[in-house]
Protein backbone atom coordinates (compact mmCIF):
# COMPACT_ATOMS: atom_id res chain seq x y z
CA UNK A 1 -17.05 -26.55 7.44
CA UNK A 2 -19.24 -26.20 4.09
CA UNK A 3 -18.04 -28.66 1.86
CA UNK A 4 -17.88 -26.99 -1.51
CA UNK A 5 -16.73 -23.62 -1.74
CA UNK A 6 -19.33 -22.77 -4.37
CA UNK A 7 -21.94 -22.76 -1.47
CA UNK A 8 -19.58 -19.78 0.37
CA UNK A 9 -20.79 -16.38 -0.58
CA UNK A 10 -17.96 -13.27 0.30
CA UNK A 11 -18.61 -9.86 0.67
CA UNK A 12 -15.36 -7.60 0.25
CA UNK A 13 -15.46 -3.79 1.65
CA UNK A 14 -12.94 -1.82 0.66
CA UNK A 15 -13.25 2.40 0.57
CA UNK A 16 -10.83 2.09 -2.24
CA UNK A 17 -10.69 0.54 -4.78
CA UNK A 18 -6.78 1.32 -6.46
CA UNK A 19 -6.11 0.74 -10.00
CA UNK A 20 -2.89 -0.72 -10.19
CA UNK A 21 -2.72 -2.74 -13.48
CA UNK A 22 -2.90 -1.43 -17.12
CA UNK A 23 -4.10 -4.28 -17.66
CA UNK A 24 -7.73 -4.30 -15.37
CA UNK A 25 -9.78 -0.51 -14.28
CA UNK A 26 -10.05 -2.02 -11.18
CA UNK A 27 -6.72 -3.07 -9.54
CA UNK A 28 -6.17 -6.01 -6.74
CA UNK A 29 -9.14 -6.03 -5.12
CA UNK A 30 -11.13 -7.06 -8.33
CA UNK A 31 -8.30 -9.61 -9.03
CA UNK A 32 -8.98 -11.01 -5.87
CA UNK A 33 -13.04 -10.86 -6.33
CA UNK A 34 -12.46 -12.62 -9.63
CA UNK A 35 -9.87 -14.85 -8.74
CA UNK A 36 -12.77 -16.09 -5.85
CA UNK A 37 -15.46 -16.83 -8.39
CA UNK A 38 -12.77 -18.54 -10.65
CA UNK A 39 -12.66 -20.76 -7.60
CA UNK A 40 -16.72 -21.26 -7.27
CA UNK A 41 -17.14 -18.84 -4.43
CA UNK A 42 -19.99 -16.04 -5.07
CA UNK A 43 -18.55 -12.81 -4.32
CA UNK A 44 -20.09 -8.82 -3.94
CA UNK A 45 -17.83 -6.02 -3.47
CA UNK A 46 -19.31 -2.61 -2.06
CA UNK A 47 -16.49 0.14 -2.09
CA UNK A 48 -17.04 4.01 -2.12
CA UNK A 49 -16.18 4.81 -5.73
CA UNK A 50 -15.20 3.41 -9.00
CA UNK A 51 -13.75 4.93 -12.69
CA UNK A 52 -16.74 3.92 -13.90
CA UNK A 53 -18.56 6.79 -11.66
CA UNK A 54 -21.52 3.68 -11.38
CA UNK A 55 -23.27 2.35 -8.39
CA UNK A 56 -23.76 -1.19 -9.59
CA UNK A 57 -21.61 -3.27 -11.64
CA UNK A 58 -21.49 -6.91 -12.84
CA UNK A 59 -18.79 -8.12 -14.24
CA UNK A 60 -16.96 -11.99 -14.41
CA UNK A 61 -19.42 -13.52 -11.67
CA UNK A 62 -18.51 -10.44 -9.76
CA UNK A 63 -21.49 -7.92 -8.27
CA UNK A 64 -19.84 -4.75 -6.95
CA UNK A 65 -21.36 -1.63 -5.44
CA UNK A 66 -19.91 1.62 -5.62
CA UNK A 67 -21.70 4.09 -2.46
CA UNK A 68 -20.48 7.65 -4.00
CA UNK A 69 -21.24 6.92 -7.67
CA UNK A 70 -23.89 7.57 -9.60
CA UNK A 71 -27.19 6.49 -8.82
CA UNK A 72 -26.85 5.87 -5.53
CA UNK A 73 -28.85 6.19 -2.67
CA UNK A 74 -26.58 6.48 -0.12
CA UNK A 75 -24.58 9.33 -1.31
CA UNK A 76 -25.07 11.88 1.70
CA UNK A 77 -24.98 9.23 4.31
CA UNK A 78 -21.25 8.27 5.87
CA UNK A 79 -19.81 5.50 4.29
CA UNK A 80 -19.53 3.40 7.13
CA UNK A 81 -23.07 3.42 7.84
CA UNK A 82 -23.93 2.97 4.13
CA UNK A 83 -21.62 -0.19 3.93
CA UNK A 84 -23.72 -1.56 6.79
CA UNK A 85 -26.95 -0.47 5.12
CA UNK A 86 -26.15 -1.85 2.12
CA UNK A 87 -24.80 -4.89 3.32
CA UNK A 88 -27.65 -5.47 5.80
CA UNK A 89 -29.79 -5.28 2.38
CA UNK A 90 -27.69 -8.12 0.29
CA UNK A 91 -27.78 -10.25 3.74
CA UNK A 92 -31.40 -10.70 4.24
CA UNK A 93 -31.76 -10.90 0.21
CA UNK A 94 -28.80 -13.97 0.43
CA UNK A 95 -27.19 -14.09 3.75
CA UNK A 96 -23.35 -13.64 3.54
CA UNK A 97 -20.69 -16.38 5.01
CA UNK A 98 -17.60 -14.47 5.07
CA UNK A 99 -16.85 -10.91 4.88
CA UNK A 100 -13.28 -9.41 4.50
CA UNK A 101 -13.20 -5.94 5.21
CA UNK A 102 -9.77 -4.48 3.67
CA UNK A 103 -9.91 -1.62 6.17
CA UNK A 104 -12.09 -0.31 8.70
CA UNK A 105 -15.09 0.49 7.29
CA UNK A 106 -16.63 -2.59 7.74
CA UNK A 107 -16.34 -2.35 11.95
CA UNK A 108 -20.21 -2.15 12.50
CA UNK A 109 -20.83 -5.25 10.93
CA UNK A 110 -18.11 -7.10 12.45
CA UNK A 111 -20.04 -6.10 15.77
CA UNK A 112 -23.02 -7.60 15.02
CA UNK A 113 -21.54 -10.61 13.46
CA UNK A 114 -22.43 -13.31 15.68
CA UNK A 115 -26.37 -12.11 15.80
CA UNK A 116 -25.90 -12.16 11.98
CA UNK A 117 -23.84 -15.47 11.87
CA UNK A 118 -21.11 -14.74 9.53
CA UNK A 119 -17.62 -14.81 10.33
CA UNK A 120 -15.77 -11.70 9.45
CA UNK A 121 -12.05 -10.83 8.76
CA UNK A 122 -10.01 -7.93 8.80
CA UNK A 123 -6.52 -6.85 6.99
CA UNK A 124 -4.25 -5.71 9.23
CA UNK A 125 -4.77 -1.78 7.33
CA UNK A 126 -7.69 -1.47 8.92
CA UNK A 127 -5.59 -1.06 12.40
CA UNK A 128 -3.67 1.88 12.83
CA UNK A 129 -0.13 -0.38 13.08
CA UNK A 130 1.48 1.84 10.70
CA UNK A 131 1.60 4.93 12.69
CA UNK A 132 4.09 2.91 14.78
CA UNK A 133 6.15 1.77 11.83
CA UNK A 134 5.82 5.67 10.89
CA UNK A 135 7.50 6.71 14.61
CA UNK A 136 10.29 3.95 14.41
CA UNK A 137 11.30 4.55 10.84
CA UNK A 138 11.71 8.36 12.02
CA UNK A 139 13.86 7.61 14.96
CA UNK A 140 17.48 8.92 15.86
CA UNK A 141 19.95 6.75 16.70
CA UNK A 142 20.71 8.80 19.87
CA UNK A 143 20.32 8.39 23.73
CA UNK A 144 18.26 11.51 23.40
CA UNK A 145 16.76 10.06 20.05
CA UNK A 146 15.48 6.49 21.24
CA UNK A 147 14.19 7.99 24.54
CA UNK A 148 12.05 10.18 22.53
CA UNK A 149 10.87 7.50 20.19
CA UNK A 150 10.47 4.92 22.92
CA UNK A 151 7.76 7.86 24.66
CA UNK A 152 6.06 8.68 21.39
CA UNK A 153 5.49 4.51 20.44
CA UNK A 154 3.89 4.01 24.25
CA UNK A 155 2.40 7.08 23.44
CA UNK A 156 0.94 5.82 20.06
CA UNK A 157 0.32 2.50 20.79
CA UNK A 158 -1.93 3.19 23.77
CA UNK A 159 -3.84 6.04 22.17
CA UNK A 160 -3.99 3.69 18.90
CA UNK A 161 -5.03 0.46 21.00
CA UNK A 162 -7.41 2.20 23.23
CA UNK A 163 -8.88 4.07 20.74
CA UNK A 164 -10.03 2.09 18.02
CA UNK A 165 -7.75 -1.37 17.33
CA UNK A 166 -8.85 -3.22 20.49
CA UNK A 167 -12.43 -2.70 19.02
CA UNK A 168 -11.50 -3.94 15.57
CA UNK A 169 -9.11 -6.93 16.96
CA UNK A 170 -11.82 -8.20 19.59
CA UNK A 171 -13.89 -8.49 16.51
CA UNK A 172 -12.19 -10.43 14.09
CA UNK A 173 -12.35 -14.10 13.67
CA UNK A 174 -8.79 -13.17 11.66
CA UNK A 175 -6.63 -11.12 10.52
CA UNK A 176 -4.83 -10.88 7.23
CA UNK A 177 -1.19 -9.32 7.23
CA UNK A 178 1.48 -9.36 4.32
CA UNK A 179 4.71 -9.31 5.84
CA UNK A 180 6.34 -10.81 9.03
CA UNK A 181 6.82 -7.66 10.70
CA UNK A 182 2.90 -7.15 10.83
CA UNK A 183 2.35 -10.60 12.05
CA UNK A 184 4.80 -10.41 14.94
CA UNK A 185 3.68 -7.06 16.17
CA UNK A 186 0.21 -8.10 16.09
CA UNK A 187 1.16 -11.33 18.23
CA UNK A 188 3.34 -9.78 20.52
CA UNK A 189 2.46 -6.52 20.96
CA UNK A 190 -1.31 -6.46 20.28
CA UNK A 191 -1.36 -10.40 21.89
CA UNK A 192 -3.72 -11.24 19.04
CA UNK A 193 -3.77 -15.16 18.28
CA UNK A 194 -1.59 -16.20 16.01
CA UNK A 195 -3.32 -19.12 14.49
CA UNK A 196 -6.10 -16.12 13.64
CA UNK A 197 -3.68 -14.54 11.59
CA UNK A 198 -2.84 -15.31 8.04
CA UNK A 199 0.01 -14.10 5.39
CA UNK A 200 -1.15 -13.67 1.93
CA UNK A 201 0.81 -11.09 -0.52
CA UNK A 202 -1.70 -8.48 -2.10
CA UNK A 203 -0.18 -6.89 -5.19
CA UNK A 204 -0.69 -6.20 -8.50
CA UNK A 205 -0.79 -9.34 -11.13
CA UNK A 206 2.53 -8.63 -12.54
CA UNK A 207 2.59 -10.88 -15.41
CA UNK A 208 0.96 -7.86 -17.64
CA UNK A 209 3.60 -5.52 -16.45
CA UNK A 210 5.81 -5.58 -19.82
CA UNK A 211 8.94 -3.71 -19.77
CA UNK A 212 8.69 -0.49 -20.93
CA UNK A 213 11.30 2.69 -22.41
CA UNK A 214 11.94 5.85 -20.65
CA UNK A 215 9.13 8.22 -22.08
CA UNK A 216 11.60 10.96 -23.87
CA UNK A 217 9.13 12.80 -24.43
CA UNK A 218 7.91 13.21 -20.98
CA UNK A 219 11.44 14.55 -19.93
CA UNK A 220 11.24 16.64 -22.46
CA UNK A 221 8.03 18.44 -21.52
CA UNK A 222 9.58 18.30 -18.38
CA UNK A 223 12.46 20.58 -19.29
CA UNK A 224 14.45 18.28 -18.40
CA UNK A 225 18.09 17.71 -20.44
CA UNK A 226 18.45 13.64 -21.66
CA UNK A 227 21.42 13.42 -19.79
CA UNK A 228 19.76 14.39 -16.90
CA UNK A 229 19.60 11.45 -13.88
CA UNK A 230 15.90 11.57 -12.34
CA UNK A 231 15.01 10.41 -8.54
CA UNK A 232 11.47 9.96 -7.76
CA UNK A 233 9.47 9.84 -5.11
CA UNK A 234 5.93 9.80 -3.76
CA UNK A 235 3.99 11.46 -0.97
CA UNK A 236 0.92 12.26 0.58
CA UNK A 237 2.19 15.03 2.01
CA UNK A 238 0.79 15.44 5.47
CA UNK A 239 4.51 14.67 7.15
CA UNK A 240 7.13 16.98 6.94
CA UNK A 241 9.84 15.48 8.40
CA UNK A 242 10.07 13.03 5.75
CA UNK A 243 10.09 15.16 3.18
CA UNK A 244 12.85 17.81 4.47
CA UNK A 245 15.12 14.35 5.19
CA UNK A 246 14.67 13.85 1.19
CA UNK A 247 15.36 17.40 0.45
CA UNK A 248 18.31 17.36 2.33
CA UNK A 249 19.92 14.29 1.12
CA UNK A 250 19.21 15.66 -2.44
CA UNK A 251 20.77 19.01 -1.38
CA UNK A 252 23.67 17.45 -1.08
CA UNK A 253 23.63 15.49 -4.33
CA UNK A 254 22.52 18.50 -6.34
CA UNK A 255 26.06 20.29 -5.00
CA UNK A 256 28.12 17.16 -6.56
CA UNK A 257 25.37 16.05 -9.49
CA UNK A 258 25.11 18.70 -11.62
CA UNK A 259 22.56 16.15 -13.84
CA UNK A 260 20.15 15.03 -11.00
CA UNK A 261 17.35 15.89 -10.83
CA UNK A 262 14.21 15.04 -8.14
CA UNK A 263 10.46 14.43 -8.95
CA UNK A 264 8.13 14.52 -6.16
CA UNK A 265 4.55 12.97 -6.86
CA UNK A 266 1.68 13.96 -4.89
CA UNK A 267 -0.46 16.71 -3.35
CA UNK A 268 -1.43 17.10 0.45
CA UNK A 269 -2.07 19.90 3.16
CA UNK A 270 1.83 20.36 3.54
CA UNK A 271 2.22 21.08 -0.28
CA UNK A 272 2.60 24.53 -0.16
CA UNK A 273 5.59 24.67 2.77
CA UNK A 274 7.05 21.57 0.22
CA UNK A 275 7.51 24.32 -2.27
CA UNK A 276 8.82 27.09 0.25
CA UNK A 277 11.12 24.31 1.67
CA UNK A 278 12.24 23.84 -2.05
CA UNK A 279 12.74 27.48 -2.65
CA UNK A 280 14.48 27.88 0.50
CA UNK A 281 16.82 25.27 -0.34
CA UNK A 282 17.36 26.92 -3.42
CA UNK A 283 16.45 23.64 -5.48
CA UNK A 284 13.72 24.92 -7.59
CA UNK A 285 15.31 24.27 -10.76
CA UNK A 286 16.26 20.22 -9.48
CA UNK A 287 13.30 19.50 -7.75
CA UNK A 288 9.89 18.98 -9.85
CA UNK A 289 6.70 18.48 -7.50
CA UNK A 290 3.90 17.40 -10.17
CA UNK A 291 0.86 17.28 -7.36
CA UNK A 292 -1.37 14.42 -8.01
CA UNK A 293 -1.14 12.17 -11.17
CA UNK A 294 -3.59 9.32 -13.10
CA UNK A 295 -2.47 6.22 -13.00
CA UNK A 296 -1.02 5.90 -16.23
CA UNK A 297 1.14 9.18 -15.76
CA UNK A 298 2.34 7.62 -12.63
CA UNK A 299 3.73 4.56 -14.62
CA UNK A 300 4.97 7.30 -16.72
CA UNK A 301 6.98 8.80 -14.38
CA UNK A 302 8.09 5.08 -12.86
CA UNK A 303 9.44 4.57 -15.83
CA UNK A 304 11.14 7.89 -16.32
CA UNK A 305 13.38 7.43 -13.15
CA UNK A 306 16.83 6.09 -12.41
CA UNK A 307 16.17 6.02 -8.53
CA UNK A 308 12.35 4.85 -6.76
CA UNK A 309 13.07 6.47 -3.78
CA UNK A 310 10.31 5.77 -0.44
CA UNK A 311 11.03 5.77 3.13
CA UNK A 312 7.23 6.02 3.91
CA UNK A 313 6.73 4.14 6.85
CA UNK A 314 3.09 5.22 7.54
CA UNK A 315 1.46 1.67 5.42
CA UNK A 316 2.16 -1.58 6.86
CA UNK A 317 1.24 -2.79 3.47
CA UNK A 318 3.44 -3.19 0.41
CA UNK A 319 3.11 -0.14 -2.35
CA UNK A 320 1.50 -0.60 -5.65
CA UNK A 321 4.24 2.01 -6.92
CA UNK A 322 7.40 0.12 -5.07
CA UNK A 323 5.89 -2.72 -6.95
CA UNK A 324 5.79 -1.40 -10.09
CA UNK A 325 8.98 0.32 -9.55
CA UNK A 326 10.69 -2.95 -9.04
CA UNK A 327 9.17 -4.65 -12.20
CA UNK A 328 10.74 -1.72 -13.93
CA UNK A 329 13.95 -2.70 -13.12
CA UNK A 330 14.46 0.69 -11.06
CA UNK A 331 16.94 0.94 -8.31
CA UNK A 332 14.74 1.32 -5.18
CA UNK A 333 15.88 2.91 -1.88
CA UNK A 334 13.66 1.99 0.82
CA UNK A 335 13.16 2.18 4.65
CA UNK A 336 14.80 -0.47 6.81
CA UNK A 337 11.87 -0.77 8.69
CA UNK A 338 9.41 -0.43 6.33
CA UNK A 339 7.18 -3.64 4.73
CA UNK A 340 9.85 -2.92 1.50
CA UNK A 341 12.49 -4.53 4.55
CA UNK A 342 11.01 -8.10 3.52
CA UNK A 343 11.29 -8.03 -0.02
CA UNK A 344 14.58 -5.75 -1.38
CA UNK A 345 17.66 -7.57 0.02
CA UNK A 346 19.99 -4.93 1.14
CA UNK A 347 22.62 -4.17 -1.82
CA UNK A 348 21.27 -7.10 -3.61
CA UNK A 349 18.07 -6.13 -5.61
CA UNK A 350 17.86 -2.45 -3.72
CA UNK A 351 19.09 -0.74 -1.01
CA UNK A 352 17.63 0.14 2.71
CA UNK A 353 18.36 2.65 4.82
CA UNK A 354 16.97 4.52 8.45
CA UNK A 355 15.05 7.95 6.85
CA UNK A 356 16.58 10.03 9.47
CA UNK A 357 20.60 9.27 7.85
CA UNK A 358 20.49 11.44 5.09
CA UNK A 359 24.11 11.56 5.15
CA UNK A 360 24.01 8.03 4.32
CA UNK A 361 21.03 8.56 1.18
CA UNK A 362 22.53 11.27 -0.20
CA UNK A 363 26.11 9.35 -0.69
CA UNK A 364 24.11 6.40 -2.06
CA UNK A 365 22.88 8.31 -4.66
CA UNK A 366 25.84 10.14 -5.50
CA UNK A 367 27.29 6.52 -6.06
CA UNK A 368 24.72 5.42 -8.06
CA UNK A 369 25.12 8.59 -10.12
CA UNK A 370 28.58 8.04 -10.77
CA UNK A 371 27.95 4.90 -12.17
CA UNK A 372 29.63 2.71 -8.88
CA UNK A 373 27.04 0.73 -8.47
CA UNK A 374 26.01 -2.22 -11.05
CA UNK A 375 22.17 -0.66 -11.37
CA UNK A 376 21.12 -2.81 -14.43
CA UNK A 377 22.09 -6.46 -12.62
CA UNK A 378 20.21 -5.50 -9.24
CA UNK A 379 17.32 -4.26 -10.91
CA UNK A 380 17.30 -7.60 -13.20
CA UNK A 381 17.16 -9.15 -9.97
CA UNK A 382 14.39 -7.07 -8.25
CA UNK A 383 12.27 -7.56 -11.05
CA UNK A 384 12.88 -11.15 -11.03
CA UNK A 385 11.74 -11.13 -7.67
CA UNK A 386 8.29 -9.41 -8.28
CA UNK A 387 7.41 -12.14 -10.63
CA UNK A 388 8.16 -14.71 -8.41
CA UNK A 389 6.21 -12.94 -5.25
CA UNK A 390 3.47 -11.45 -6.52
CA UNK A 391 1.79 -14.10 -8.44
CA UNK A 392 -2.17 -14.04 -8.16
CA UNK A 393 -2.36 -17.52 -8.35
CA UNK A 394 -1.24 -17.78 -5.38
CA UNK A 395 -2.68 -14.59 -3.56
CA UNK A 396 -5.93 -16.32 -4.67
CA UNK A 397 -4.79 -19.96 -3.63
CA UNK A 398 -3.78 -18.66 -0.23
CA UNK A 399 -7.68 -16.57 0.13
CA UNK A 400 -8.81 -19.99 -0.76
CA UNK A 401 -7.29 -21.90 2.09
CA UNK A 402 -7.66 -19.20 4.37
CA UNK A 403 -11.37 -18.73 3.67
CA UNK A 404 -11.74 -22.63 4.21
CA UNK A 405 -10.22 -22.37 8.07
CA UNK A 406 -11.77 -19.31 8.96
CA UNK A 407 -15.25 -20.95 8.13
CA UNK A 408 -14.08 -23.93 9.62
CA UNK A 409 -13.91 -22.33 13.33
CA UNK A 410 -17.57 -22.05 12.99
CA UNK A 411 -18.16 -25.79 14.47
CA UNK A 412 -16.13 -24.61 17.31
């Protein structure tokens, strides 16, 4: 093992790079480069694209380089092959120790890792894990339901496994996760070693996420009354089954609620039978779809709500908007068996529920409507809880040690 981490140089690879922070243009993944260098490691990033639209950027010890911006030369080539391009250009210049690849983008050099003598770690996203969180978070609780889920998980799992996350697993010295359930299906399912795996929670640096008021203005440009009680919620829109189990819960809330009123953020290849299935419902004039929003209007419209609604279960990662969300003292509803399972504590700081029961949402959000439910002490409390998780000292502590071990197998 090296001795002094100043002597480790990291690459990061990331395809995107997410701004989640007012307070930084570059989101986690800088806070983590920067966090590295604070510790004496030398760090590169190389991503697809930044705000900045620039190939090359230096910044706090930091060299990143952006493959789709301007100036570069790999713009027509695949990503993938210009992250190992690139990459193969900064090694031979100043060969690399470590490289954490943040998805799968990275896969050809973790390959040819050994020949290039660098160990190489991979977050958990870069599997394909969630599409099994996706299937069980959509099940019935029926015999005809969990025979049908139990066929589409083998289904998944081996077309997943055989596909492309035995390849990415057999070539990882380790894997980072960010919740239990990620580490035990990886262990027992995908038999991967546990002591290769480690837990470190990504998320935004909260401590410059200052409470903010409802933007009146925004609901007024809206059209939307100020007594009017707002649930939000986000999508990529590529799974329609989620998003008629919203629509239905709401259906039945608009009929009692004559003041709610439900935002959908996002745009996606199902966006225009969204709106049919809208107008069908006869909901157009409660249900607001926006398409796809900046940053800052997203915080916007965090702040606007009453109700973070997401029973996504297609990440195994934790939401920068749930996060957000939660530091905004909104009431979140959230799938049981989603990552949001390990941090809201079930009619404590939020509520969880199975996405299929819409029965069950749409009489939790009547309740909260009416005022039944004490909203202002359990969001107190899930915003308590963000500070206390998502502190990048720690994230960066936790790289640290993690980095240390990983490099320390190399004696092996």
């Amino acid at each position: 093992m090296k001795k002094l981490s100043k002597d480790i140089n990291v690459c990061l690879i990331s395809r995107r790079f997410q701004i989640l922070s007012r307070a930084t243009d570059m989101g986690y993944i800088w806070s983590i480069a920067t966090g590295l260098v604070e510790q004496g490691f030398r760090v590169t990033v190389i991503s697809y694209s930044s705000p900045m639209n620039k190939f090359e950027i230096e910044r706090e010890g930091v060299k990143a380089y952006f493959l789709n911006d301007a100036g570069s030369p790999f713009i027509r080539t695949s990503f993938d092959e210009s992250v190992y391009q690139k990459f193969m250009e900064l090694h031979k210049a100043k060969p690399f120790d470590i490289v954490h690849s943040l998805d799968a983008s990275g896969l050809k050099i973790a390959k040819n890792r050994k020949a290039l003598k660098v160990r190489f770690a991979f977050d958990v996203e870069a599997t394909q894990i969630s599409q099994i969180f996706s299937i069980i978070g959509m099940s019935q609780e029926t015999v005809g339901g969990i025979l049908t889920t139990f066929a589409a998980l083998l289904y998944k799992f081996l077309s997943t496994y055989l596909g492309k996350d035995r390849e990415i697993l057999k070539n990882a010295d380790a894997v980072f996760v960010n919740h239990p359930q990620q580490r035990v299906m990886l262990e027992r399912y995908y038999l991967y070693p546990d002591f290769h795996i480690y837990s470190i929670p990504y998320g935004v640096e909260v401590s410059g996420l200052e409470l903010r008021e409802k933007p009146l203005e925004l609901k007024k440009n809206l059209g939307l009354p100020e007594i009017s009680q707002i649930a939000l919620t986000l999508s990529d829109m590529t799974d329609m089954d989620e998003i008629k189990n919203i629509l239905s819960s709401f259906e039945k809330v608009a009929l009692k609620k004559p003041n709610a009123h439900l935002i959908i953020v996002g745009k996606g290849p199902l966006m225009n039978q969204i709106e049919l299935e809208v107008l069908n419902r006869v909901l157009g004039s409660r249900v607001i779809l926006t398409g796809a929003l900046k940053s800052q209007d997203l915080f916007d419209y965090i702040s606007l709500c009453d109700i973070f609604v997401n029973l996504s279960s297609r990440t195994t990662g934790l939401e920068p908007a749930q996060i957000e969300a939660m530091s905004q003292k909104k009431l979140i509803i959230g799938s049981e068996v989603s990552p949001l399972s390990n941090i809201i504590e079930d009619g404590m700081d939020g509520f969880l529920i199975r996405p299929a029961d819409t029965e069950s949402m749409a009489n939790l959000i009547i309740e909260i409507f009416s005022g039944t439910i004490p909203i202002d002490e359990m969001g107190e409390k899930a915003r308590q809880k963000v500070l206390e998780m998502f502190d990048r000292r720690k994230m960066i502590g936790g790289l640290y040690n993690a980095y240390l071990k990983i490099l320390g197998a190399r004696a092996n």
